[in-house]
C-alpha atoms as a PDB file:
ATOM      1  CA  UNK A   1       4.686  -9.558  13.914  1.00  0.00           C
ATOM      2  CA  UNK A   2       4.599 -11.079  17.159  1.00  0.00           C
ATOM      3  CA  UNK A   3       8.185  -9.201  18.461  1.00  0.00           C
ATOM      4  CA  UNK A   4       7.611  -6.140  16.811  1.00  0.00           C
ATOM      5  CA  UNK A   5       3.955  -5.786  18.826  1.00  0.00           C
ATOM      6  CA  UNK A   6       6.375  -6.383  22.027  1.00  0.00           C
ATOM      7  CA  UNK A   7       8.998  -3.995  21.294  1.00  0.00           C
ATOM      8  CA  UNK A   8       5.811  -1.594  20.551  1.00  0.00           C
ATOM      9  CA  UNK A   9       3.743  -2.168  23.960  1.00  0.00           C
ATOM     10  CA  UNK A  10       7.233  -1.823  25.756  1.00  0.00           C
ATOM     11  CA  UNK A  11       7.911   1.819  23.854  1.00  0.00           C
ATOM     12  CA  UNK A  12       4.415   2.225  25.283  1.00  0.00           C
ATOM     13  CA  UNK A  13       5.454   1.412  28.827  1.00  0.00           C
ATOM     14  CA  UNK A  14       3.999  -1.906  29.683  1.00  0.00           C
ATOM     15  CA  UNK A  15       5.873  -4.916  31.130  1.00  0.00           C
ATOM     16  CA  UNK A  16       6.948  -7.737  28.706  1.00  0.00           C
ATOM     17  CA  UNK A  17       7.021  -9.917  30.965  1.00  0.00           C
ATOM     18  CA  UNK A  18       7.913 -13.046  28.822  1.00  0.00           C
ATOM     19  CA  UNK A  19       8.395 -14.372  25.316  1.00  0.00           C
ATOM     20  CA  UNK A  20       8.347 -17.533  24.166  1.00  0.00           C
ATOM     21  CA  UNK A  21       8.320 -18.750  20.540  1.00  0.00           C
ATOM     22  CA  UNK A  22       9.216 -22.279  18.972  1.00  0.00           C
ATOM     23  CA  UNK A  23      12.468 -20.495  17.451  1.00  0.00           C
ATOM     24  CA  UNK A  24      14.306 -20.239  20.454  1.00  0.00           C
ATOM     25  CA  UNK A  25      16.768 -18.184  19.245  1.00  0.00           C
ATOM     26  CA  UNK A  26      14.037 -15.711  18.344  1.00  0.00           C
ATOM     27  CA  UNK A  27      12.568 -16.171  20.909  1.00  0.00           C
ATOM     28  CA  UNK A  28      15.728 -15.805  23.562  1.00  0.00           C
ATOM     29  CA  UNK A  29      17.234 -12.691  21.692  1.00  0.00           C
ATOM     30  CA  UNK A  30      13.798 -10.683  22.480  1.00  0.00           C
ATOM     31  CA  UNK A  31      13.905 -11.835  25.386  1.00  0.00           C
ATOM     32  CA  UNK A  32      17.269 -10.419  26.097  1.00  0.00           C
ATOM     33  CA  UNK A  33      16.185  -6.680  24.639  1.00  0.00           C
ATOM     34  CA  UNK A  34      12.845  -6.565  26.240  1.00  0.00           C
ATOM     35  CA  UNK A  35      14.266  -7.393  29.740  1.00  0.00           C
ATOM     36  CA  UNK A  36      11.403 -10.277  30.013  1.00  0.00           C
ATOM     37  CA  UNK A  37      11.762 -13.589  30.692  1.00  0.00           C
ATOM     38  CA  UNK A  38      12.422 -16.362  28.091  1.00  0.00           C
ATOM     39  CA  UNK A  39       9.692 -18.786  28.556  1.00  0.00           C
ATOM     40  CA  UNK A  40      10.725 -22.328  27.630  1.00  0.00           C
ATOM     41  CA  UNK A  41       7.087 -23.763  28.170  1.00  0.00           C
ATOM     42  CA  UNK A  42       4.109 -22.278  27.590  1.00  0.00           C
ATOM     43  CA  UNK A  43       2.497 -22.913  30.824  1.00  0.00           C
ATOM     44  CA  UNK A  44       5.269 -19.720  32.061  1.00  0.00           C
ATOM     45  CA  UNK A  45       4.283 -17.488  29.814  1.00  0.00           C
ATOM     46  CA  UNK A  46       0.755 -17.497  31.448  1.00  0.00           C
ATOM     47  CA  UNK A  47       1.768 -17.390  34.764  1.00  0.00           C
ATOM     48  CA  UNK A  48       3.853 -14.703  34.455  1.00  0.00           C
ATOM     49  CA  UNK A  49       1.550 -12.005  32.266  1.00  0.00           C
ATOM     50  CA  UNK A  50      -2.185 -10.893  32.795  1.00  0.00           C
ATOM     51  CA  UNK A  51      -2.676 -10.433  28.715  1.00  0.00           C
ATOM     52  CA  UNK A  52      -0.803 -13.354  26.600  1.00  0.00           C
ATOM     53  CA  UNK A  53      -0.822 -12.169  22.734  1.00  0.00           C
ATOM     54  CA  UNK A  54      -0.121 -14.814  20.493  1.00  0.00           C
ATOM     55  CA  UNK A  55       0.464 -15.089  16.391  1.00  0.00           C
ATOM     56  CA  UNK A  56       1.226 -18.405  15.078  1.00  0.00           C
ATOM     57  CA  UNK A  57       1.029 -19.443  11.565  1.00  0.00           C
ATOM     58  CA  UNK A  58      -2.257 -21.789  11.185  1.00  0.00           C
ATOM     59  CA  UNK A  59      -4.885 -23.271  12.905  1.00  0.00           C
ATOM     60  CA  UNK A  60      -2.995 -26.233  14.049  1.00  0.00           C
ATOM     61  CA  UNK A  61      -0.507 -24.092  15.720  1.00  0.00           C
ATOM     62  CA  UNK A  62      -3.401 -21.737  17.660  1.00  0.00           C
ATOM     63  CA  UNK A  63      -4.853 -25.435  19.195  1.00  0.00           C
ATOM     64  CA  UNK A  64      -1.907 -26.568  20.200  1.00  0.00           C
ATOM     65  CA  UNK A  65      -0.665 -23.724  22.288  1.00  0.00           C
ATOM     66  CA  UNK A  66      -4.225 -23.942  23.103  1.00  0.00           C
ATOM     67  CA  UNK A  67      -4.175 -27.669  23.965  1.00  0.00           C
ATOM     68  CA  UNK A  68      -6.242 -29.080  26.480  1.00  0.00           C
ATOM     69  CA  UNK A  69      -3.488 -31.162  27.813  1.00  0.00           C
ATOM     70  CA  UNK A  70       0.152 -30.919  28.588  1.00  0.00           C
ATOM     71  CA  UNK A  71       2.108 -27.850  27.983  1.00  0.00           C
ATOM     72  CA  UNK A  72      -0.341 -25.285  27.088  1.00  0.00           C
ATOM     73  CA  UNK A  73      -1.550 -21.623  27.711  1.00  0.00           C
ATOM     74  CA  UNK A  74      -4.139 -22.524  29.306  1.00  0.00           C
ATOM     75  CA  UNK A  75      -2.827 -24.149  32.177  1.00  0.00           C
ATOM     76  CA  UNK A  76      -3.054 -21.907  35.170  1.00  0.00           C
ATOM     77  CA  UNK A  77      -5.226 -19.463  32.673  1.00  0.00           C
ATOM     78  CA  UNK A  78      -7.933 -18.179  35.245  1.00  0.00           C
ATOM     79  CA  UNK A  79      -8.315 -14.900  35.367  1.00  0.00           C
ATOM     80  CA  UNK A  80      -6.158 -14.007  31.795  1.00  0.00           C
ATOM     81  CA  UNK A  81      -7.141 -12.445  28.883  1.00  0.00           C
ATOM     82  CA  UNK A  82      -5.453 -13.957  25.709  1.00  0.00           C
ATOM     83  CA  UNK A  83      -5.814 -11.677  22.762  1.00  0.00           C
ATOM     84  CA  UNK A  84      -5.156 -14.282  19.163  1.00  0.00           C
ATOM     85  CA  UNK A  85      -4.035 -12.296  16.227  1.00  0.00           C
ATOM     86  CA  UNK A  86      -3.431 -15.239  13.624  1.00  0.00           C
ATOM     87  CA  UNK A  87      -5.412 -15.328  10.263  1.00  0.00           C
ATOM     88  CA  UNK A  88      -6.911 -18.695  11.183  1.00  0.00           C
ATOM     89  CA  UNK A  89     -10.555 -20.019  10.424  1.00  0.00           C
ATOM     90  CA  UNK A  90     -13.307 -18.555  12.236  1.00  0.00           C
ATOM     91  CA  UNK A  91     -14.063 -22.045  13.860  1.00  0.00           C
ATOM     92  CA  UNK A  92     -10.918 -22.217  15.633  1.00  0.00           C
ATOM     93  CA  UNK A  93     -11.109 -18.616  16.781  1.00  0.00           C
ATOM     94  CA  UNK A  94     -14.600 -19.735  18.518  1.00  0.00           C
ATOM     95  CA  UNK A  95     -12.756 -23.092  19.652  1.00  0.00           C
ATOM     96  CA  UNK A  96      -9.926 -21.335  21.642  1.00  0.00           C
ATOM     97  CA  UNK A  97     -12.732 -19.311  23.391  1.00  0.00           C
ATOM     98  CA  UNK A  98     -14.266 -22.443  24.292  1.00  0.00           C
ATOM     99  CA  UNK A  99     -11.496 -23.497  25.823  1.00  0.00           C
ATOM    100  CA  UNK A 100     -10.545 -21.100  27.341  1.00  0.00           C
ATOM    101  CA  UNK A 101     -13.845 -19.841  28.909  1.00  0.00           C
ATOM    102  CA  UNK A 102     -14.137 -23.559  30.054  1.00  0.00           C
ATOM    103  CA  UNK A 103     -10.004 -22.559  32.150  1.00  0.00           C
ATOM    104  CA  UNK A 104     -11.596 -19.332  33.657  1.00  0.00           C
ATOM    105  CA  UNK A 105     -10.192 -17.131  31.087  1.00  0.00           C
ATOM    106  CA  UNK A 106     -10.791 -15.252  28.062  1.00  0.00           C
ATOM    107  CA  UNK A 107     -10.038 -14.909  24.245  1.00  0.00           C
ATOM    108  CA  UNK A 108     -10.282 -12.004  21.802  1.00  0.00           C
ATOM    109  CA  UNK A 109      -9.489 -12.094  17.994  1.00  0.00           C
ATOM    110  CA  UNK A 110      -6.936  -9.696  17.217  1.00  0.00           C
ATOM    111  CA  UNK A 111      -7.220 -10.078  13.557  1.00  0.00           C
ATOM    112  CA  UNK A 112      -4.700  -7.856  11.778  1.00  0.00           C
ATOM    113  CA  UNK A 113      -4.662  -6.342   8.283  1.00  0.00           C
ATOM    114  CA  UNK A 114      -1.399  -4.772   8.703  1.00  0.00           C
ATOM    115  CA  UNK A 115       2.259  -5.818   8.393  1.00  0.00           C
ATOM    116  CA  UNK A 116       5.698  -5.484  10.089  1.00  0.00           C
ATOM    117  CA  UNK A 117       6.211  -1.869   9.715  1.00  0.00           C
ATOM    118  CA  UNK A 118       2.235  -1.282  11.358  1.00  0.00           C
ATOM    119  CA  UNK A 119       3.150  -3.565  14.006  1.00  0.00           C
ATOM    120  CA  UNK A 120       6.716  -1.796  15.247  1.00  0.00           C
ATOM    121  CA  UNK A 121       4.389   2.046  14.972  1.00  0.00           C
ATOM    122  CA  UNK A 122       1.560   0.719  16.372  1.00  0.00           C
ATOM    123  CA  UNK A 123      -0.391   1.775  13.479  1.00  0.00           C
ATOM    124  CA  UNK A 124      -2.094  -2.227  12.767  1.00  0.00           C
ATOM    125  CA  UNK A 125      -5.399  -1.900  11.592  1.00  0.00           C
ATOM    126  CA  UNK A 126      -7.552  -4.770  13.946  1.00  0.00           C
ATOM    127  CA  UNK A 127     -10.384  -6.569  13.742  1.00  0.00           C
ATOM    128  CA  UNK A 128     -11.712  -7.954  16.939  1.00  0.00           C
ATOM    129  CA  UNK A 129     -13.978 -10.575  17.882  1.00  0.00           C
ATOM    130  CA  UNK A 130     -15.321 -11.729  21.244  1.00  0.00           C
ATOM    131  CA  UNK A 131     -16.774 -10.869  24.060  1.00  0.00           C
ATOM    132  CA  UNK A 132     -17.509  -6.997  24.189  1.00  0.00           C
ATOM    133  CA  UNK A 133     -16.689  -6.940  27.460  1.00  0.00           C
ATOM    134  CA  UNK A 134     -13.801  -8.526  27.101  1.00  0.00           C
ATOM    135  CA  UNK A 135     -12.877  -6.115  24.251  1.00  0.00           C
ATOM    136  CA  UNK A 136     -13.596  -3.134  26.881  1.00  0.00           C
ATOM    137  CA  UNK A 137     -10.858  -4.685  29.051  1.00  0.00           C
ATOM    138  CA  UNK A 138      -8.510  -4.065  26.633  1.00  0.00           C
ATOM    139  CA  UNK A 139      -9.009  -1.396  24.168  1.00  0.00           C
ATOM    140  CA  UNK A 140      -6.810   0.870  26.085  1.00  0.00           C
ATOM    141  CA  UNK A 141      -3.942  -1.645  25.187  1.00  0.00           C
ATOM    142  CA  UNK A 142      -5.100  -2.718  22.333  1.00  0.00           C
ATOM    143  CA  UNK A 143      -5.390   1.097  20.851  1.00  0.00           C
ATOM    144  CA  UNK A 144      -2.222   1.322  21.475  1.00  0.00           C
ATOM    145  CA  UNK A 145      -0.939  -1.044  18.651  1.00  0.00           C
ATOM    146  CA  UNK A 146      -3.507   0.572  16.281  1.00  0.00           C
ATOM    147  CA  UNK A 147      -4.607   3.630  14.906  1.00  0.00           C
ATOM    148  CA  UNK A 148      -7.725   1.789  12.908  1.00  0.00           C
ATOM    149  CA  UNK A 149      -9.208  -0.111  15.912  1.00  0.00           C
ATOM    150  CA  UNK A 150     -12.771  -2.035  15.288  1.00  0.00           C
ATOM    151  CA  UNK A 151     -14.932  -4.149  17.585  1.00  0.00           C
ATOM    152  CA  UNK A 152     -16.765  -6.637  15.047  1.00  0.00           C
ATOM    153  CA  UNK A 153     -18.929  -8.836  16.896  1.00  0.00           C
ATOM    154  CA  UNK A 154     -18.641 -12.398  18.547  1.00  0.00           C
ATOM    155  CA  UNK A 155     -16.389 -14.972  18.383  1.00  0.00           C
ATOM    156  CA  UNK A 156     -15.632 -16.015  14.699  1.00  0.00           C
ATOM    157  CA  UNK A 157     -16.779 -12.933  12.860  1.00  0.00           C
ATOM    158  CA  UNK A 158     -13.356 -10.588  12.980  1.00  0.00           C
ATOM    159  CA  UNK A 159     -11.643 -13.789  11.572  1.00  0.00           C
ATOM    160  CA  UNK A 160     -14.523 -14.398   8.975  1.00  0.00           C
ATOM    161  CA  UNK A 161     -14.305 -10.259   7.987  1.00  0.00           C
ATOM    162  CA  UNK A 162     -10.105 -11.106   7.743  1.00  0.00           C
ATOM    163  CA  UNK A 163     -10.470 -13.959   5.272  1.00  0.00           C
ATOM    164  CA  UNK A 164     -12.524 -11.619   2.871  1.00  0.00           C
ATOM    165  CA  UNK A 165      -9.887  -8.763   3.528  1.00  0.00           C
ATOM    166  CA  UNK A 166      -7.476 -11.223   2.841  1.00  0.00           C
ATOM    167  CA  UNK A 167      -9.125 -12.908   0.062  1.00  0.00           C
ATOM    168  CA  UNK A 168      -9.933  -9.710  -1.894  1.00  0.00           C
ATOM    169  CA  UNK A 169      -5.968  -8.254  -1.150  1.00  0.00           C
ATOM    170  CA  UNK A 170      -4.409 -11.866  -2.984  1.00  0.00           C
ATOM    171  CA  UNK A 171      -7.106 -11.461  -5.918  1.00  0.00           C
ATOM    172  CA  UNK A 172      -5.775  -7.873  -6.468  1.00  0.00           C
ATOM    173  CA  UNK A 173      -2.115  -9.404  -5.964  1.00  0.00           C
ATOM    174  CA  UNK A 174      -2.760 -12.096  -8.477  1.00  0.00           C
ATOM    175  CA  UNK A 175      -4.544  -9.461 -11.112  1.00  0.00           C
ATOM    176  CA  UNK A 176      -1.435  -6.555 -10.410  1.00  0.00           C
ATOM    177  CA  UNK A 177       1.367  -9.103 -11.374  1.00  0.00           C
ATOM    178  CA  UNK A 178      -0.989 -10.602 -14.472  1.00  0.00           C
ATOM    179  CA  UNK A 179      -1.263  -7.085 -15.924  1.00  0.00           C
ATOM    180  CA  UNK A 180       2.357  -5.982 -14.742  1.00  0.00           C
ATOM    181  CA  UNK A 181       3.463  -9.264 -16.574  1.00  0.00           C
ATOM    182  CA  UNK A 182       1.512  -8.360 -19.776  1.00  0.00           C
ATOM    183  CA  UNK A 183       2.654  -4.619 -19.757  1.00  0.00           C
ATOM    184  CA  UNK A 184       6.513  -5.857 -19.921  1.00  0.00           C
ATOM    185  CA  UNK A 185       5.625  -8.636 -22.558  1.00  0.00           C
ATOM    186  CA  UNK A 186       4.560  -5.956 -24.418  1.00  0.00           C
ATOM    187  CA  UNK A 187       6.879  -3.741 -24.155  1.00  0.00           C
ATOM    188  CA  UNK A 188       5.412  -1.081 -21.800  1.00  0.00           C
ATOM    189  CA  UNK A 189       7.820   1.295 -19.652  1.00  0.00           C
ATOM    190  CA  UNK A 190       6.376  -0.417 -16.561  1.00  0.00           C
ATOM    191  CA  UNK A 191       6.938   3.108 -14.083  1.00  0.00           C
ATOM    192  CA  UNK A 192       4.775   4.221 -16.880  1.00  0.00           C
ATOM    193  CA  UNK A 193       2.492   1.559 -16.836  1.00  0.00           C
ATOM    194  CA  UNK A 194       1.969   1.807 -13.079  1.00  0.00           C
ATOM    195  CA  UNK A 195       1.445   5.563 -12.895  1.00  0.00           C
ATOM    196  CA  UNK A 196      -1.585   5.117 -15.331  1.00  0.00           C
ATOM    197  CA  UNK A 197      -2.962   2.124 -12.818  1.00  0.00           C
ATOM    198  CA  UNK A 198      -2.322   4.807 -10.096  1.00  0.00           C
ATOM    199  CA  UNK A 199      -4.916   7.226 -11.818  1.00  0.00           C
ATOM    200  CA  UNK A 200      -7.574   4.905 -13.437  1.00  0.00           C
ATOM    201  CA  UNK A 201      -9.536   1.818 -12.139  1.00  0.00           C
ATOM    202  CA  UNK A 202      -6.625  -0.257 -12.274  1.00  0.00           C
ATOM    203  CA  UNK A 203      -5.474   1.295  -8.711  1.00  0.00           C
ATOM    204  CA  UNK A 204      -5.620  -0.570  -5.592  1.00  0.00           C
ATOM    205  CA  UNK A 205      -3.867  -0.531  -2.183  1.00  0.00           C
ATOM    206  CA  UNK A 206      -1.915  -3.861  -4.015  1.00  0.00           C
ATOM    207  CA  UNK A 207      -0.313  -1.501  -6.466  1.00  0.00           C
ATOM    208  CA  UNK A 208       1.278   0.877  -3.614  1.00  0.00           C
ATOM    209  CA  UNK A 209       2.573  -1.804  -1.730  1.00  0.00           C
ATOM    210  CA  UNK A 210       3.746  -4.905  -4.401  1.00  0.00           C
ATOM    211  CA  UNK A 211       4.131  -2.817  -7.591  1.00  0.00           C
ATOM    212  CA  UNK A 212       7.677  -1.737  -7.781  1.00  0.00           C
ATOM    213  CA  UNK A 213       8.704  -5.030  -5.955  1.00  0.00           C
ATOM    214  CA  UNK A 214       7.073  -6.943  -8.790  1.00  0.00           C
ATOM    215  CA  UNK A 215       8.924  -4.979 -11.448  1.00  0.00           C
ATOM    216  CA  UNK A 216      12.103  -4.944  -9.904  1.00  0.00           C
ATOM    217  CA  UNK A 217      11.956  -8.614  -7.682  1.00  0.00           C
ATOM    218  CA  UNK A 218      12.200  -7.034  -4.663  1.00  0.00           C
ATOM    219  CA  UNK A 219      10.261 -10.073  -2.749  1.00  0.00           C
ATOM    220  CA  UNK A 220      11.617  -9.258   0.896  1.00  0.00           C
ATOM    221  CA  UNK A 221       8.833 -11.069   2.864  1.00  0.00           C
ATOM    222  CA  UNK A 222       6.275  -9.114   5.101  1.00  0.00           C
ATOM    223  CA  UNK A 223       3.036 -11.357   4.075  1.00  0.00           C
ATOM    224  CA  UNK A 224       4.398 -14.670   2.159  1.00  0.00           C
ATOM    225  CA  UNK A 225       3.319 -16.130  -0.595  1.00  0.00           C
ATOM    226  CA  UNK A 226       2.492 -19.712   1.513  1.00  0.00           C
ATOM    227  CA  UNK A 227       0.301 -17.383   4.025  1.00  0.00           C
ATOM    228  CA  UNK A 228      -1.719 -15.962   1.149  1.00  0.00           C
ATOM    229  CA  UNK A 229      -2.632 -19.790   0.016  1.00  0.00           C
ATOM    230  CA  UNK A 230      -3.510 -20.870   3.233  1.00  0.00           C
ATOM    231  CA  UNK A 231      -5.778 -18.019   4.075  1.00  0.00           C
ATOM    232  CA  UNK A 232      -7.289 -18.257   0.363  1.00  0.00           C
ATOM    233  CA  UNK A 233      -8.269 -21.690   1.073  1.00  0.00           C
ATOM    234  CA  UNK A 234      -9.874 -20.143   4.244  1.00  0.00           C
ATOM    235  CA  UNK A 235     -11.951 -17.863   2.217  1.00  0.00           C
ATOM    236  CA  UNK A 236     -12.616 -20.331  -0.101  1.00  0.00           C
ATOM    237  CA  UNK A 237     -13.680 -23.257   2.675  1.00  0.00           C
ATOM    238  CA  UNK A 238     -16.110 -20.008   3.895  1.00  0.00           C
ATOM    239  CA  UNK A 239     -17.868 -19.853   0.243  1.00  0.00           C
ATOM    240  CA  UNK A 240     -18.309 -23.399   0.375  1.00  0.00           C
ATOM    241  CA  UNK A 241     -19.914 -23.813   3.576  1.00  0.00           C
ATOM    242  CA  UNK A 242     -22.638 -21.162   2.582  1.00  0.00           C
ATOM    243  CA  UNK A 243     -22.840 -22.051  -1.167  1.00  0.00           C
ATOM    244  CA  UNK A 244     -21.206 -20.009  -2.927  1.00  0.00           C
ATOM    245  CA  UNK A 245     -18.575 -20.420  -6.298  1.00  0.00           C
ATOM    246  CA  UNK A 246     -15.450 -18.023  -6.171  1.00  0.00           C
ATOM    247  CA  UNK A 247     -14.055 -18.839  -9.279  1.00  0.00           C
ATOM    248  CA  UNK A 248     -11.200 -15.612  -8.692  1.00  0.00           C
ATOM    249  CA  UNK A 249     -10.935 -16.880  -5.435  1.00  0.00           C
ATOM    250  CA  UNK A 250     -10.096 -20.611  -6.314  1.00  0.00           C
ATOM    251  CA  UNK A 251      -8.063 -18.945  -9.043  1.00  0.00           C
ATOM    252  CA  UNK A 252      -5.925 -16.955  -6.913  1.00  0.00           C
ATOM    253  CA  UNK A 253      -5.122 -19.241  -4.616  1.00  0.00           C
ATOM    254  CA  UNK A 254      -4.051 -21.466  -7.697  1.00  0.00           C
ATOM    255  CA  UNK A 255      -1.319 -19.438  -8.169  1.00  0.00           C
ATOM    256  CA  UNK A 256      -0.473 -19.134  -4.745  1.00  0.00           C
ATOM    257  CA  UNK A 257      -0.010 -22.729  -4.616  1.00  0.00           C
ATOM    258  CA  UNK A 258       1.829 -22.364  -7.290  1.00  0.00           C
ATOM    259  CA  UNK A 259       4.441 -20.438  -5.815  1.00  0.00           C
ATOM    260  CA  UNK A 260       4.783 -23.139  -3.102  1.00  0.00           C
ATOM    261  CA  UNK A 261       4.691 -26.040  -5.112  1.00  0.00           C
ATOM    262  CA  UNK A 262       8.253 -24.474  -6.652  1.00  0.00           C
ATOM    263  CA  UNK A 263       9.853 -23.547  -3.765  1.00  0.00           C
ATOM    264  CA  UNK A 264       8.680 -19.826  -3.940  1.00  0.00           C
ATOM    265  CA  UNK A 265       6.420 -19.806  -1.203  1.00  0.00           C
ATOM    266  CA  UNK A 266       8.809 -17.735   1.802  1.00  0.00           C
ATOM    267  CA  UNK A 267       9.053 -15.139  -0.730  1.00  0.00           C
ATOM    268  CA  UNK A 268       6.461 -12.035  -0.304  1.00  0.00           C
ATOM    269  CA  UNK A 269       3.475 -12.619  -1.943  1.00  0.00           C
ATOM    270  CA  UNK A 270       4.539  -9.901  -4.321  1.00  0.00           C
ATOM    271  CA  UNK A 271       6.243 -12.837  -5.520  1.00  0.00           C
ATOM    272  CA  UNK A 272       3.572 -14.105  -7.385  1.00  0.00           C
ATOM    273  CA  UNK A 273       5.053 -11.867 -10.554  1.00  0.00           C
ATOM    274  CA  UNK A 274       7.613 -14.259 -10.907  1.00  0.00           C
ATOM    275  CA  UNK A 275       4.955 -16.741 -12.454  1.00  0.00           C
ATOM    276  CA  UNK A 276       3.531 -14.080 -14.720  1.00  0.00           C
ATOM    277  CA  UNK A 277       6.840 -12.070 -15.936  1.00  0.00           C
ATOM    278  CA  UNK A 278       8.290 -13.838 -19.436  1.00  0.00           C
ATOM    279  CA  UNK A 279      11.839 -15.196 -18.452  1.00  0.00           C
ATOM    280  CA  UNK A 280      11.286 -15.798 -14.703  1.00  0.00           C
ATOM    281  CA  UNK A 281       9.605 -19.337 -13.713  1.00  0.00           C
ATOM    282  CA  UNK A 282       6.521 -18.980 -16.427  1.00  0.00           C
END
């Protein structure tokens, strides 16, 4: 997500002015088409750009580029804007801003409810969270990398508005690949099958996207199967802290788990049909 943003903003006409990534082949190859520098510590990537994006994989990851000691981003930070577009929990989102308002900087959720192909058109649909003045700063760049573009409020509440996006999106996953499962037990002509969810209540954004890969195993990754448990349990942590029992919720991430627990987890979440399709991992 991360590179194709870049290659985006450049298209665009901005600077890259480094990369840096803990795959430093990655991270050196973009560097290389870009024209930016390959940043072996984070501390460079910071002094050499005015707006640092970053997407790592959990919240662990977002502190520790974040750390309050050694290499971090926030060393030599005054004055930068760094715009976080990880689905992490809504307590670290407000935790980087703490940090870095406390380095003379400042942090924006980027939350994105897109994938690979939205982030090389600049069509990413993002949530952000923060300061609205810091927002301001950098719509214009910002609008740039989306064509569905929303200000949500402070701190926390893009990433809190993500998890139920996300939550409600691997529900729907979960239920397609049940149903898609049943239909071929049964017999169905699954193109068939999926037609008649295309016209009835049965439709969802979930059936564009996953249902032919679920019928045919076509599980190329764009949003993993390990991703959707993690940010589950996000959702799920959420209904706990205010009360509240999400049985589909627990359920989905269940089977999420699932995948991971048998070495399925790096493929897309449309993956999930290989625990529901007779004859694949049952």
């Amino acid at each position: 997500m991360g590179a194709n943003m870049a290659r985006r903003l450049k298209d665009c006409g901005h600077t890259i002015a480094a990369v840096y990534d803990v795959n430093v082949a990655s991270a050196a190859a973009l560097a290389l088409e870009l024209g930016a520098k390959h940043a072996t510590q984070l501390a460079d990537v910071t002094a050499a750009a005015d707006i640092v994006f970053t997407v790592v994989t959990d919240d662990a990851a977002q502190l520790g580029v974040f750390s309050v000691s050694g290499d971090s981003l926030l060393r030599g930070a005054s004055g930068r804007i760094f715009v976080n577009c990880a689905t992490i929990t809504p307590a670290t989102h407000v935790e980087v801003e703490r940090r870095a308002l406390a380095a003379g900087a400042k942090a924006l959720e980027g939350c994105m409810a897109s994938s690979i192909p939205q982030a090389r058109n600049g069509t990413l649909y993002l949530m952000c969270g923060g300061e609205r003045a810091t927002f301001d700063r950098v719509q214009p760049v910002l609008a740039q990398l989306s064509t569905a573009l929303r200000y949500i409020g402070p701190a926390g509440r893009a990433a809190q508005v993500k998890a139920l996006v996300n939550m409600v999106m691997n529900i729907n996953t979960a239920g397609l690949a049940e149903g898609l499962g049943l239909g071929a037990a049964l017999g169905l002509d699954l193109d068939m099958l999926r037609e008649v969810f295309a016209q009835t209540g049965a439709n969802s954004q979930v059936l564009k996207t996953d249902g032919e890969d679920m019928q045919n195993r076509a599980h190329d990754c764009f949003f993993s199967g390990a991703h959707a448990a993690k940010d589950s349990g996000i959702a799920l942590q959420l209904g706990k802290d205010t009360g509240l029992t999400l049985p589909l919720a627990a359920a989905t991430k269940a089977q999420f788990d699932r995948m991971v627990t048998l070495g399925l987890g790096s493929l897309d979440k449309s993956g999930v049909a290989e625990l529901t399709f007779k004859g694949r991992h049952g």
